[in-house]
N, C-alpha and C. Protein backbone atom coordinates (compact mmCIF):
# COMPACT_ATOMS: atom_id res chain seq x y z
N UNK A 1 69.47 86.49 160.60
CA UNK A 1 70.57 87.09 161.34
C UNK A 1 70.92 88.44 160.72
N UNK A 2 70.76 89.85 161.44
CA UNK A 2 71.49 91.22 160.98
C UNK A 2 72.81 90.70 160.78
N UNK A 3 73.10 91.97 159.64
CA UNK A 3 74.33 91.97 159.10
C UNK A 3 75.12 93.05 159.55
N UNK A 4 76.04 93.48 159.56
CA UNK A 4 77.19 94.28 160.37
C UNK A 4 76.92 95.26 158.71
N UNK A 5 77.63 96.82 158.83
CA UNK A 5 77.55 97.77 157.95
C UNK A 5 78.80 96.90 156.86
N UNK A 6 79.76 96.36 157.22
CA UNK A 6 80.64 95.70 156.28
C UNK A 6 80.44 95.25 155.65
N UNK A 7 79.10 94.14 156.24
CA UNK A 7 78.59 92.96 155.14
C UNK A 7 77.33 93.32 154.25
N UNK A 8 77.20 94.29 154.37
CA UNK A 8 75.86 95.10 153.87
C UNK A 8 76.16 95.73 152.29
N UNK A 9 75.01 95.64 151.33
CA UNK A 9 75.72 95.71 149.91
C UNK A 9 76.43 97.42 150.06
N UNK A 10 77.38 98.06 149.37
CA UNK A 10 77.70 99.08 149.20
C UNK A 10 76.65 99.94 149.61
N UNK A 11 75.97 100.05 148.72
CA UNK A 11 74.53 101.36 148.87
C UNK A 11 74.19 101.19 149.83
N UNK A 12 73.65 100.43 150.16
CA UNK A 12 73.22 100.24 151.70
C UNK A 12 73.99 101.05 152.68
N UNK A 13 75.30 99.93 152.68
CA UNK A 13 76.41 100.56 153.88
C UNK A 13 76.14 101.91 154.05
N UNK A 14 76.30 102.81 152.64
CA UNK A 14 76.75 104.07 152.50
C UNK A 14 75.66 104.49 153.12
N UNK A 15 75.05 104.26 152.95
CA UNK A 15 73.42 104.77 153.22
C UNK A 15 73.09 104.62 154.85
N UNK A 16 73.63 103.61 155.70
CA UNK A 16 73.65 103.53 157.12
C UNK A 16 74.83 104.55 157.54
N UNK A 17 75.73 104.51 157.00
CA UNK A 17 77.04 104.98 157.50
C UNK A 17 75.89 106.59 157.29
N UNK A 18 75.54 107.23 156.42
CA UNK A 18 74.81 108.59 156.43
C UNK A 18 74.14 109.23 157.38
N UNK A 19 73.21 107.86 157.68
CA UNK A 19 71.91 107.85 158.80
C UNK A 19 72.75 107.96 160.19
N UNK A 20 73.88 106.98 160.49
CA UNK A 20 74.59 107.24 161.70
C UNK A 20 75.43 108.45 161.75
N UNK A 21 75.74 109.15 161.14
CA UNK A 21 76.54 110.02 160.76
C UNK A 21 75.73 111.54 161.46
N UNK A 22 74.26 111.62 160.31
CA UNK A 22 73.35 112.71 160.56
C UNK A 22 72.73 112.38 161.80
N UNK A 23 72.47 111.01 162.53
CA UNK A 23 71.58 111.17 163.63
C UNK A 23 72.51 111.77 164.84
N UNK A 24 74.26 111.29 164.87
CA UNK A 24 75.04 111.78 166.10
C UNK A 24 74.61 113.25 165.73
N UNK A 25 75.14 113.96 164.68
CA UNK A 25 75.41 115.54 164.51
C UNK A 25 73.73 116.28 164.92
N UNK A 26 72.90 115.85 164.42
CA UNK A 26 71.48 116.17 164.89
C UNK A 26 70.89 116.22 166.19
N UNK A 27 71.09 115.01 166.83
CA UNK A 27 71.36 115.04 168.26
C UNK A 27 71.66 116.14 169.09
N UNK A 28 72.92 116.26 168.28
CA UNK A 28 73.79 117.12 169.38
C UNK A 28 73.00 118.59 169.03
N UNK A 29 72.91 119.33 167.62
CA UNK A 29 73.05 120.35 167.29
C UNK A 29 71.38 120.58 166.78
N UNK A 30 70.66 119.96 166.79
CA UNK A 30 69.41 119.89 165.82
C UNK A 30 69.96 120.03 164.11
N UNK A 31 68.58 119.58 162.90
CA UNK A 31 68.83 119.57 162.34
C UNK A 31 68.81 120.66 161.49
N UNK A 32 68.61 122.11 161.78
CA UNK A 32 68.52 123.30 161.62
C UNK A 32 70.01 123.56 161.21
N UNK A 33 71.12 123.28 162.31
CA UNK A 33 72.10 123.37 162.14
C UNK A 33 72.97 122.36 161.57
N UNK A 34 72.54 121.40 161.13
CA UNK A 34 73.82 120.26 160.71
C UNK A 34 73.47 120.57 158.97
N UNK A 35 74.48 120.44 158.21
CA UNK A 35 74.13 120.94 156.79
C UNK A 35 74.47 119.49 156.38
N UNK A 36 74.28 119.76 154.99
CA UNK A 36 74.27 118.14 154.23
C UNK A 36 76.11 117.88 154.13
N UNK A 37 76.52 119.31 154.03
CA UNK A 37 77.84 119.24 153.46
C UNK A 37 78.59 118.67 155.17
N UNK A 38 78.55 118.77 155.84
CA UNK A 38 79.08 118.13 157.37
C UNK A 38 78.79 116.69 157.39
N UNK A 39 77.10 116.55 156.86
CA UNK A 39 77.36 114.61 156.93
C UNK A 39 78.25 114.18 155.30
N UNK A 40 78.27 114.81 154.48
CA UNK A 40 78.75 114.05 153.63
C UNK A 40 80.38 113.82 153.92
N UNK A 41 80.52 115.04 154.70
CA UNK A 41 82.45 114.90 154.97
C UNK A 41 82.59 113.88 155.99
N UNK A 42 81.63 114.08 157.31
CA UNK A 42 81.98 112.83 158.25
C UNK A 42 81.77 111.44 157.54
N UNK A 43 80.88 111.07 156.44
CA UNK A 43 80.82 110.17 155.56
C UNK A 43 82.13 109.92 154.59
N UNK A 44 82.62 110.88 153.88
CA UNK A 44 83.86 110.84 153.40
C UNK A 44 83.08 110.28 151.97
N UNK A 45 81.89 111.18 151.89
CA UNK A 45 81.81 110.72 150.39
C UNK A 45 81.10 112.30 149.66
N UNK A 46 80.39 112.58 148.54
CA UNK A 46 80.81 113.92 148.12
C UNK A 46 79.36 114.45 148.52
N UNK A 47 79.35 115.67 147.85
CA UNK A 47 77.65 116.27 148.15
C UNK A 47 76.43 115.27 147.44
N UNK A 48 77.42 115.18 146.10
CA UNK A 48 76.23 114.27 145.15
C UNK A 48 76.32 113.37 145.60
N UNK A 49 77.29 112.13 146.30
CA UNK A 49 76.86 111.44 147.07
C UNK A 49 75.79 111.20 147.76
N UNK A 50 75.48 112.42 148.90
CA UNK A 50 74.76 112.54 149.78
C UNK A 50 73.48 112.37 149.07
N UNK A 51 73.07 112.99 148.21
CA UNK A 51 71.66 113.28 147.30
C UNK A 51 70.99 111.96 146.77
N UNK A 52 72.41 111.41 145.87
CA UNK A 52 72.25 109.37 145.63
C UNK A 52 71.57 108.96 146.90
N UNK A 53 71.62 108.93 147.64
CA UNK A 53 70.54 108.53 148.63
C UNK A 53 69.70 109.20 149.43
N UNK A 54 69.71 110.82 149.30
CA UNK A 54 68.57 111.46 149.85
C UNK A 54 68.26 112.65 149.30
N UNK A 55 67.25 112.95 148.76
CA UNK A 55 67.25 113.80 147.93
C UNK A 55 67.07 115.23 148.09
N UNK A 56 66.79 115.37 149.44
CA UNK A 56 66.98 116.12 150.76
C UNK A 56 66.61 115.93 151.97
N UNK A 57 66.81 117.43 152.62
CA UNK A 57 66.36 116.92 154.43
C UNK A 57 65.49 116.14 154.73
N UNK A 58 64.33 116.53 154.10
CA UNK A 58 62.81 116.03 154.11
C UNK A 58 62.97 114.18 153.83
N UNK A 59 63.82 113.76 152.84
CA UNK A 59 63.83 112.63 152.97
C UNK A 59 65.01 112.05 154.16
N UNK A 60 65.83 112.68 154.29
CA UNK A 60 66.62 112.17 155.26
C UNK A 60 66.07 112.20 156.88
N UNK A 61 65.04 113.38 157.31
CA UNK A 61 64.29 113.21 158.38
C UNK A 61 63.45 111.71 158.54
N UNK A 62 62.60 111.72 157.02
CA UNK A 62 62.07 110.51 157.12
C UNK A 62 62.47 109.36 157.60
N UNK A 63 63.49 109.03 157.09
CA UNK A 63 64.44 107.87 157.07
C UNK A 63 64.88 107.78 158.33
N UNK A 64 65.74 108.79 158.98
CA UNK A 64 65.84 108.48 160.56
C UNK A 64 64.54 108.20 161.55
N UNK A 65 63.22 108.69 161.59
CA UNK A 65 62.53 108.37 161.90
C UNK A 65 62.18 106.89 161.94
N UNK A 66 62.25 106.54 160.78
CA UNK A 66 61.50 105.00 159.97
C UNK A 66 62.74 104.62 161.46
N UNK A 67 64.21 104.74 160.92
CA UNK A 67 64.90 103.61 161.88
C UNK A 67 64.76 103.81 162.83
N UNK A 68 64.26 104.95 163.78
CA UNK A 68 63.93 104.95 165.25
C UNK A 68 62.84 103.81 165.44
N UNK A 69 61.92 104.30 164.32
CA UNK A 69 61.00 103.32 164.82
C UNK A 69 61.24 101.98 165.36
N UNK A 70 61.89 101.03 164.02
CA UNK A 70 62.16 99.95 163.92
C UNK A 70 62.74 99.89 165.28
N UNK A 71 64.22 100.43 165.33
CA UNK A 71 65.48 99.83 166.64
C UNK A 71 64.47 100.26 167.50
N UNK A 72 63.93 101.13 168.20
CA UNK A 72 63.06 101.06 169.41
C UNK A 72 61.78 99.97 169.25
N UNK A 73 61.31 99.88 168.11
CA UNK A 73 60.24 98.64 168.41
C UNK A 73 60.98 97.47 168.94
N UNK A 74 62.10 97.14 168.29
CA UNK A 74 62.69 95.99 168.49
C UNK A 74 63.58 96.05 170.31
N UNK A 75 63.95 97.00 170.58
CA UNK A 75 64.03 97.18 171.98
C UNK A 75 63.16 97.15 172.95
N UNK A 76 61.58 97.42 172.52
CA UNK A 76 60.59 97.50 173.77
C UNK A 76 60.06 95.73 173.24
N UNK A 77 60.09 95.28 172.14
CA UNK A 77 60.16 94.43 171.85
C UNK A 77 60.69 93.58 172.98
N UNK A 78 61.78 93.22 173.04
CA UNK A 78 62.80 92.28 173.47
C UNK A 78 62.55 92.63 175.18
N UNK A 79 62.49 93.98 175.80
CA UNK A 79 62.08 94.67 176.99
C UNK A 79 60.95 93.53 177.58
N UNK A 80 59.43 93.97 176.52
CA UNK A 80 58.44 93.28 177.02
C UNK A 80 58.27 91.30 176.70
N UNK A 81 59.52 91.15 175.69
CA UNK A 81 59.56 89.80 176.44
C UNK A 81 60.10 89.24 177.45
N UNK A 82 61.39 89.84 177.80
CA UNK A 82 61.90 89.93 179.01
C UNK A 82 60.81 89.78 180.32
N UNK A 83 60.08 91.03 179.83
CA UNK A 83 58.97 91.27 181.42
C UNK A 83 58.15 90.08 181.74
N UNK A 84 57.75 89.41 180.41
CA UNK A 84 56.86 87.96 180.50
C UNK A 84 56.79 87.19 180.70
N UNK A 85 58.24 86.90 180.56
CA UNK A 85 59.38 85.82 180.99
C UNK A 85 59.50 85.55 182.45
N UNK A 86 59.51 87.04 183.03
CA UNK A 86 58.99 86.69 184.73
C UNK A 86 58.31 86.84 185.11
N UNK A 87 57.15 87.25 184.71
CA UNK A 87 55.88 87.54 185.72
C UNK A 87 54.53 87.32 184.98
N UNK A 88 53.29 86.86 184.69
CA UNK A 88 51.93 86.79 184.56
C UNK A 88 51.54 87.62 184.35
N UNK A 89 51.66 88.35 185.86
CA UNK A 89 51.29 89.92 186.33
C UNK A 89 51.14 91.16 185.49
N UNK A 90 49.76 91.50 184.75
CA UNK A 90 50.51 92.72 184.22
C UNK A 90 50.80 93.98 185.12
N UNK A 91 50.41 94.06 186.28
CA UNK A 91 51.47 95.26 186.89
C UNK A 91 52.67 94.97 187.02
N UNK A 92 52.98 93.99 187.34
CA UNK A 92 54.84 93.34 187.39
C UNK A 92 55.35 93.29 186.24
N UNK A 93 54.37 92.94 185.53
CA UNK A 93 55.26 93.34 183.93
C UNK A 93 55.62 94.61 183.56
N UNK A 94 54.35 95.47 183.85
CA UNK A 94 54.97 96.95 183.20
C UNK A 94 55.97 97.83 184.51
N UNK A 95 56.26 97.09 185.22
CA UNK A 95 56.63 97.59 186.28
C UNK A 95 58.38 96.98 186.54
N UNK A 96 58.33 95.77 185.76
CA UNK A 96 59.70 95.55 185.23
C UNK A 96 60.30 95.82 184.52
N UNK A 97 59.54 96.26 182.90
CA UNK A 97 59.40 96.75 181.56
C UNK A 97 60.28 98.10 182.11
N UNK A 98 59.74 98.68 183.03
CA UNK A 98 60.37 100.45 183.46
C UNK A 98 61.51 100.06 184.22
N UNK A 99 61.80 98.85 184.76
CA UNK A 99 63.12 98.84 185.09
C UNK A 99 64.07 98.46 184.48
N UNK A 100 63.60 97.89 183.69
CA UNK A 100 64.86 97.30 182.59
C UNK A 100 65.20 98.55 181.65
N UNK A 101 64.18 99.27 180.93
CA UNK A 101 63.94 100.81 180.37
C UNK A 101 65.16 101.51 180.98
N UNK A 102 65.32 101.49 182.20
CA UNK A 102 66.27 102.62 183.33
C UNK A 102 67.52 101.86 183.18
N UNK A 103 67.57 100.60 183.39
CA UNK A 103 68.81 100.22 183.25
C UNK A 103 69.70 100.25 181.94
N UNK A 104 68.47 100.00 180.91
CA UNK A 104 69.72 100.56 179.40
C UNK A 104 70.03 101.52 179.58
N UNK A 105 69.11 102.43 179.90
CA UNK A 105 69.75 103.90 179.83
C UNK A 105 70.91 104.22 180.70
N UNK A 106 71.31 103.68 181.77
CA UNK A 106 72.28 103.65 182.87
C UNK A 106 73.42 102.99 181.73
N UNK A 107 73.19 101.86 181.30
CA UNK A 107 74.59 101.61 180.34
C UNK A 107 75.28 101.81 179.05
N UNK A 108 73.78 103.23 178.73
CA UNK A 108 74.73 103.60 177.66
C UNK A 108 75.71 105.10 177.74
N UNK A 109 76.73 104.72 177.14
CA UNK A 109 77.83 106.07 177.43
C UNK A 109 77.65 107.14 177.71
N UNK A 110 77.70 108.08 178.15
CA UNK A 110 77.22 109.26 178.51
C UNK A 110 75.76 109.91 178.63
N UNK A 111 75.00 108.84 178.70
CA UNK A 111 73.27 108.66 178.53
C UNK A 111 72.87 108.22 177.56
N UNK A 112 71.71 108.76 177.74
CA UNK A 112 70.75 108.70 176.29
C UNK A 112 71.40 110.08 175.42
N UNK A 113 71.69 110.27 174.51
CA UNK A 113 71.69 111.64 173.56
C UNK A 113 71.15 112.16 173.15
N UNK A 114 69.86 112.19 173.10
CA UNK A 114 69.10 112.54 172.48
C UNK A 114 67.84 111.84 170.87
N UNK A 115 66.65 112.61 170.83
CA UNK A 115 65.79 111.45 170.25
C UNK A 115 65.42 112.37 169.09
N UNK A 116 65.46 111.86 167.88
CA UNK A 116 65.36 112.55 166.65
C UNK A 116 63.93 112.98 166.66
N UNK A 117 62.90 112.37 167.42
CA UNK A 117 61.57 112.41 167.47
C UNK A 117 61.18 113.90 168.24
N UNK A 118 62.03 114.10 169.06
CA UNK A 118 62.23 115.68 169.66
C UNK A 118 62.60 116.44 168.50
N UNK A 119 63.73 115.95 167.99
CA UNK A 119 64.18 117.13 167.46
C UNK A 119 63.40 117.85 166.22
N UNK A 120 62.44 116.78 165.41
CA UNK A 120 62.00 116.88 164.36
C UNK A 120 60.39 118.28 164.71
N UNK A 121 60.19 117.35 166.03
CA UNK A 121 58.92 118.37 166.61
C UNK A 121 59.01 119.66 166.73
N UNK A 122 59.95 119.95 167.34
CA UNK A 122 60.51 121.21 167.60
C UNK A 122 61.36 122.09 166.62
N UNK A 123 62.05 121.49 165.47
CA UNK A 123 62.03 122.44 164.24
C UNK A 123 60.87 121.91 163.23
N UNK A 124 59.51 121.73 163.51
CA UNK A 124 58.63 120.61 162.27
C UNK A 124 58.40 121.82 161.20
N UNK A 125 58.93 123.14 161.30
CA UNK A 125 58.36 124.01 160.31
C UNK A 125 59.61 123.75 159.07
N UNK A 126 60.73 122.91 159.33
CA UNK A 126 61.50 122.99 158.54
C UNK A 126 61.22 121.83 157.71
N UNK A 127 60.63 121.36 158.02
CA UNK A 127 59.72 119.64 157.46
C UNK A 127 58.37 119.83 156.61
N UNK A 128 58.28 118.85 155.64
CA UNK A 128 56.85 118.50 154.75
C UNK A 128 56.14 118.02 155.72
N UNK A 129 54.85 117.45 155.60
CA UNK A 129 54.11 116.91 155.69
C UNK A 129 54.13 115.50 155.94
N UNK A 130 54.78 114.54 154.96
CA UNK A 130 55.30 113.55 155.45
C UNK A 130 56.02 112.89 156.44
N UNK A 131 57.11 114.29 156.61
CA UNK A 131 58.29 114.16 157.68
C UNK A 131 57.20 114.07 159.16
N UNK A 132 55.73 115.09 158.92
CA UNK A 132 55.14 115.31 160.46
C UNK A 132 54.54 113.78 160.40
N UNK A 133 53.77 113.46 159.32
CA UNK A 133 53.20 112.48 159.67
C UNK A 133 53.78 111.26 160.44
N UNK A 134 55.10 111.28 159.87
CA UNK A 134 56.15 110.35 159.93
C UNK A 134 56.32 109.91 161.64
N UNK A 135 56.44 111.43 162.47
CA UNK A 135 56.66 111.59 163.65
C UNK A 135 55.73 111.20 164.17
N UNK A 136 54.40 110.98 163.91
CA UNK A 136 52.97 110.54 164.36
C UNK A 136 53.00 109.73 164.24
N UNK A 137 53.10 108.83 163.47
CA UNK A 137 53.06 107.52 163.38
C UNK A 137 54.25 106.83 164.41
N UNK A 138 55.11 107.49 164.80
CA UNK A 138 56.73 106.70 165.21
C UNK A 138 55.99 107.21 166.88
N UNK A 139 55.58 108.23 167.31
CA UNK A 139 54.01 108.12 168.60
C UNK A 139 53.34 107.52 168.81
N UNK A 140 52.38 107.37 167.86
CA UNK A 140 51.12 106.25 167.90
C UNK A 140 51.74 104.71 168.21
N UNK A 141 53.22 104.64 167.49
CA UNK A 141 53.62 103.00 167.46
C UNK A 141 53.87 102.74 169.24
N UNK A 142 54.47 103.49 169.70
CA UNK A 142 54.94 103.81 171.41
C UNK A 142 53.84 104.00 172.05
N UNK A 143 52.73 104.76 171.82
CA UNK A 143 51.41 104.41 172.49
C UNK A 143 51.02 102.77 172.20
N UNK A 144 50.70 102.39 171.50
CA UNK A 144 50.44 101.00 170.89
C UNK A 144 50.73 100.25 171.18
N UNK A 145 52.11 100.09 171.45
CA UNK A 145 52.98 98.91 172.48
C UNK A 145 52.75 99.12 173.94
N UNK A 146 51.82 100.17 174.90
CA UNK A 146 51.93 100.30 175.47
C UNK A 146 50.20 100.05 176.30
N UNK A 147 49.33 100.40 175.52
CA UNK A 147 48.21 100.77 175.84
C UNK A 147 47.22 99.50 175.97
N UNK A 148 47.49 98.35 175.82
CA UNK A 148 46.98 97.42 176.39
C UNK A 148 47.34 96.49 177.28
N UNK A 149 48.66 96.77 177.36
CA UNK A 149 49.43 96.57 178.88
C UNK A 149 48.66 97.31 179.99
N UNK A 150 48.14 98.54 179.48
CA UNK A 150 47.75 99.48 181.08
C UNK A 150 46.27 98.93 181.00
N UNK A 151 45.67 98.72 179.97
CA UNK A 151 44.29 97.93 180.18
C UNK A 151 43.66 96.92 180.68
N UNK A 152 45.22 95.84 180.87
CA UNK A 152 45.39 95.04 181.43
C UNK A 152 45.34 94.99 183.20
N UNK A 153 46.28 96.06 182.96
CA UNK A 153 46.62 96.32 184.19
C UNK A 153 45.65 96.62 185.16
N UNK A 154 44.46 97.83 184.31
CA UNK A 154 43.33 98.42 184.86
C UNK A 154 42.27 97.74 185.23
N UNK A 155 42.32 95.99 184.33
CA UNK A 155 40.71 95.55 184.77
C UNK A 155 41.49 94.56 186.12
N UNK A 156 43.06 94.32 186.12
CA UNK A 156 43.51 93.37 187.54
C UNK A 156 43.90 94.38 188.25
N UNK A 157 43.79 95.68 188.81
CA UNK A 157 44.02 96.66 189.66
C UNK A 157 43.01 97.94 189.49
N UNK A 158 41.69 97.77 189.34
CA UNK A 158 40.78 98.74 189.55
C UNK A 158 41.63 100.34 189.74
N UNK A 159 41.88 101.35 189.29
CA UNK A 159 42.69 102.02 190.11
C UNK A 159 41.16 103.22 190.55
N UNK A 160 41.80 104.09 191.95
CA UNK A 160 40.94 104.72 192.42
C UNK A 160 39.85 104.98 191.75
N UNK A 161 40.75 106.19 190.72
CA UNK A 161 40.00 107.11 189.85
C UNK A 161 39.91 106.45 188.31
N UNK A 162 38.98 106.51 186.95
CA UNK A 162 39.13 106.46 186.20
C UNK A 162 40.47 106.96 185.34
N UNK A 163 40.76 105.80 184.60
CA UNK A 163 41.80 105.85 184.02
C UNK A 163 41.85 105.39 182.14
N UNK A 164 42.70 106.56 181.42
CA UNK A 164 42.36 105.89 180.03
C UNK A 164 43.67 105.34 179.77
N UNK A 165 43.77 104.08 179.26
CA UNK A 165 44.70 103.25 179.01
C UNK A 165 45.85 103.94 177.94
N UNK A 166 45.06 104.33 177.43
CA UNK A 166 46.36 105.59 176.04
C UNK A 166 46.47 106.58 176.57
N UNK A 167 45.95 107.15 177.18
CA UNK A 167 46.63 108.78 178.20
C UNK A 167 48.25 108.06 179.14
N UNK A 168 47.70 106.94 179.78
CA UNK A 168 48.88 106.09 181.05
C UNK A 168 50.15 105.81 179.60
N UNK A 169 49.80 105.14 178.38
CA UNK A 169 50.80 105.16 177.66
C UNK A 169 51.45 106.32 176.76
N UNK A 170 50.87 107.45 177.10
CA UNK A 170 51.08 108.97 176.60
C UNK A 170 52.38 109.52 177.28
N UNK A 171 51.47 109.05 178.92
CA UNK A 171 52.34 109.75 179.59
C UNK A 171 53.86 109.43 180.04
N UNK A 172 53.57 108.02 179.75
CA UNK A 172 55.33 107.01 180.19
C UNK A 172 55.91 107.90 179.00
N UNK A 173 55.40 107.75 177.48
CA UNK A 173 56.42 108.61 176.13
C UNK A 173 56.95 109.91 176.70
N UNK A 174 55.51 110.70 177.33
CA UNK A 174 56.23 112.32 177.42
C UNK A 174 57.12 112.17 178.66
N UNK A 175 57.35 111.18 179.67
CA UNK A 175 58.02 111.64 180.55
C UNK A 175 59.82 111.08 180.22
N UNK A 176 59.36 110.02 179.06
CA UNK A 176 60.91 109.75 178.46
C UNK A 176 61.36 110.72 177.51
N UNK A 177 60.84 111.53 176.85
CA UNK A 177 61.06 112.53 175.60
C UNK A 177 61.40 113.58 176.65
N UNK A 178 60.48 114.05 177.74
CA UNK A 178 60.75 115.62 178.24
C UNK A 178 62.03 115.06 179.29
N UNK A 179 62.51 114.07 179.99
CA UNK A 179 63.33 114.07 180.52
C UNK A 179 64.96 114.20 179.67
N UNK A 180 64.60 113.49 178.45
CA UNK A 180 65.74 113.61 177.48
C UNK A 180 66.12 115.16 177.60
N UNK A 181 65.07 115.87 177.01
CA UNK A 181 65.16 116.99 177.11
C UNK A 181 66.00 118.11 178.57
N UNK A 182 65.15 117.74 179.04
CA UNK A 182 66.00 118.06 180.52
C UNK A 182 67.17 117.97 180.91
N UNK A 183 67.63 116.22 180.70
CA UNK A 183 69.00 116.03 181.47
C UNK A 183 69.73 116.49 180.30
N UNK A 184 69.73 116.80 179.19
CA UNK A 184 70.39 117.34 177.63
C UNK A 184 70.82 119.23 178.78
N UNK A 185 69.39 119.85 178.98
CA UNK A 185 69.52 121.27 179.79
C UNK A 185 70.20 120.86 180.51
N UNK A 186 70.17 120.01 181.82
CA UNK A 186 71.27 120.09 182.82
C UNK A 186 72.41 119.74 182.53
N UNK A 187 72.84 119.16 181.56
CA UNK A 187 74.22 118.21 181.19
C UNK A 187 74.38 117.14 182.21
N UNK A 188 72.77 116.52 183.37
CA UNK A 188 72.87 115.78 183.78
C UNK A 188 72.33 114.31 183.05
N UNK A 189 72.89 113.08 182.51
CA UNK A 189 72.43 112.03 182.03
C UNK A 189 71.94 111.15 182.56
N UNK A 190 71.89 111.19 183.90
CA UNK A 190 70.91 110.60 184.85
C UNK A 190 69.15 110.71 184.55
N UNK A 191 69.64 111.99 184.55
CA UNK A 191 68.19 112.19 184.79
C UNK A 191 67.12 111.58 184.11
N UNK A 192 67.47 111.20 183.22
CA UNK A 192 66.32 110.63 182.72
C UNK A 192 66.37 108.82 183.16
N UNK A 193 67.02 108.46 183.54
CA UNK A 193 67.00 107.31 184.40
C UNK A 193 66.29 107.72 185.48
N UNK A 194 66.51 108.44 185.97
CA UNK A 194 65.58 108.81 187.58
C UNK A 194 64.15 108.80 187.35
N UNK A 195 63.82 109.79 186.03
CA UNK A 195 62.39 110.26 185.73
C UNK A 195 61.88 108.80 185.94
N UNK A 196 62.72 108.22 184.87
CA UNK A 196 61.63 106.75 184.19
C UNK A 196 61.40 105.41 185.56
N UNK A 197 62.83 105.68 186.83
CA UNK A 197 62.27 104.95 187.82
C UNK A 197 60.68 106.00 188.72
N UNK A 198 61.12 106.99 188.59
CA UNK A 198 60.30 107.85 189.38
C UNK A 198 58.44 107.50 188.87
N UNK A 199 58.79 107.93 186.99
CA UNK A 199 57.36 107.44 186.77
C UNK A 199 56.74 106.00 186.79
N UNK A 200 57.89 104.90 187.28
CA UNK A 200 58.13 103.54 187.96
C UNK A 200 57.17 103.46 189.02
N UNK A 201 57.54 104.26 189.68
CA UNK A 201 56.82 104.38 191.14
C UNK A 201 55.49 105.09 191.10
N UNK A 202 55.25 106.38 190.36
CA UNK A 202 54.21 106.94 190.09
C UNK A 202 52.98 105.75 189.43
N UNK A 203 53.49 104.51 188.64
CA UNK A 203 52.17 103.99 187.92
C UNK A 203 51.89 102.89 188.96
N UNK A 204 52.93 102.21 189.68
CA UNK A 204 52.81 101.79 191.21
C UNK A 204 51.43 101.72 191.88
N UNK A 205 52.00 103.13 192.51
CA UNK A 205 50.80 104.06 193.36
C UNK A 205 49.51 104.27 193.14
N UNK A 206 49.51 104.00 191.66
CA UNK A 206 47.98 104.52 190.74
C UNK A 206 47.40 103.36 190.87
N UNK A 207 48.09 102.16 190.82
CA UNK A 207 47.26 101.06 190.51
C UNK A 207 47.36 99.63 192.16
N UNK A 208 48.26 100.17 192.71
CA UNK A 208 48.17 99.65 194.41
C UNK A 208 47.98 100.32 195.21
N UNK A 209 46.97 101.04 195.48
CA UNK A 209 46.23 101.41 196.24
C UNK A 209 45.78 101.14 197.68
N UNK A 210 45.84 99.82 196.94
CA UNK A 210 45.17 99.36 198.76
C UNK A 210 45.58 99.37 199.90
């Protein structure tokens, strides 16, 4: 059973309370602009604080990454048991998988906010090596969960044209990352609910044909 930040030893806590702290402000502002001295005050603990658990950006990028990973594995997780739960089918599965996908996003507050996995890409010159790898690997895991579902899919729905099973799970990632992106430009939070029914319908089409 998870434990709530209360019941969590001190260091720890402090150490989540950091990670939640830097991922809202990053979000919003990238991490170009959020300084250490802004999470340590929304933390309410000192600079050297901040350092006791990260010894800089480079490790604190890491670290948000690692937990994207995890909480989204454990969300597509729980997603694709959901999908299994009703259907055999792997087109009905991945085809429920994208509706349930749309519907979190519909219930959380003001959208999605944004994905540290963007943000890291797009300033990566401010990052080591580790921090990039980091981002590759937290990709590859989202291809991975994805790419033998469409293989599945491909030998019980022939589709027209040749199809590579990790390009189909490439493209569900880039159309959830670039829509983030987007409805962030429009200040619309829909939008990326729309994309992900839209590319709903797009993997549809590819693979019912007949």
């Amino acid at each position: 059973m998870s434990m709530t930040t209360d019941q969590l030893p001190a260091r720890t806590a402090t150490r989540e309370r950091i990670l939640a702290a830097a991922y809202d402000a990053i979000v919003e502002k990238g991490f170009e602009a959020t300084s250490i001295e802004e999470i340590a005050t929304a933390v309410k603990i000192s600079r050297a604080g901040f350092f006791y658990h990260f010894p800089d950006k480079n490790a604190l990028a890491r670290a948000l990454i690692e937990r994207q990973i995890i909480e989204e594995g454990d969300m597509l997780a729980g997603i694709m048991s959901r999908a299994a739960q009703l259907s055999d089918d792997p087109l009905q599965q991945i085809l429920i998988m994208m509706r349930l996908m749309a519907e979190r996003y519909v219930e959380l507050p003001g959208g999605y906010t944004g994905c540290i996995l963007a943000s890291t890409i797009f300033q990566d010159r401010l990052f080591d090596a580790e921090v990039r790898a980091a981002n590759r690997k937290a990709n590859l895991a989202f291809r991975d969960r994805f790419v033998a579902q469409f293989a599945a899919i491909a030998t019980a729905y022939p589709p027209r044209d040749p199809i590579d099973p990790g390009e189909m799970a490439d493209m569900l990632n880039a159309v959830i990352t670039g829509a983030i992106v987007v409805s962030r430009g429009l200040r619309e939070p829909q939008v990326l609910v729309r994309q992900v029914l839209l590319a709903r319908q797009m993997v549809k089409a590819v693979f019912q044909h007949a």
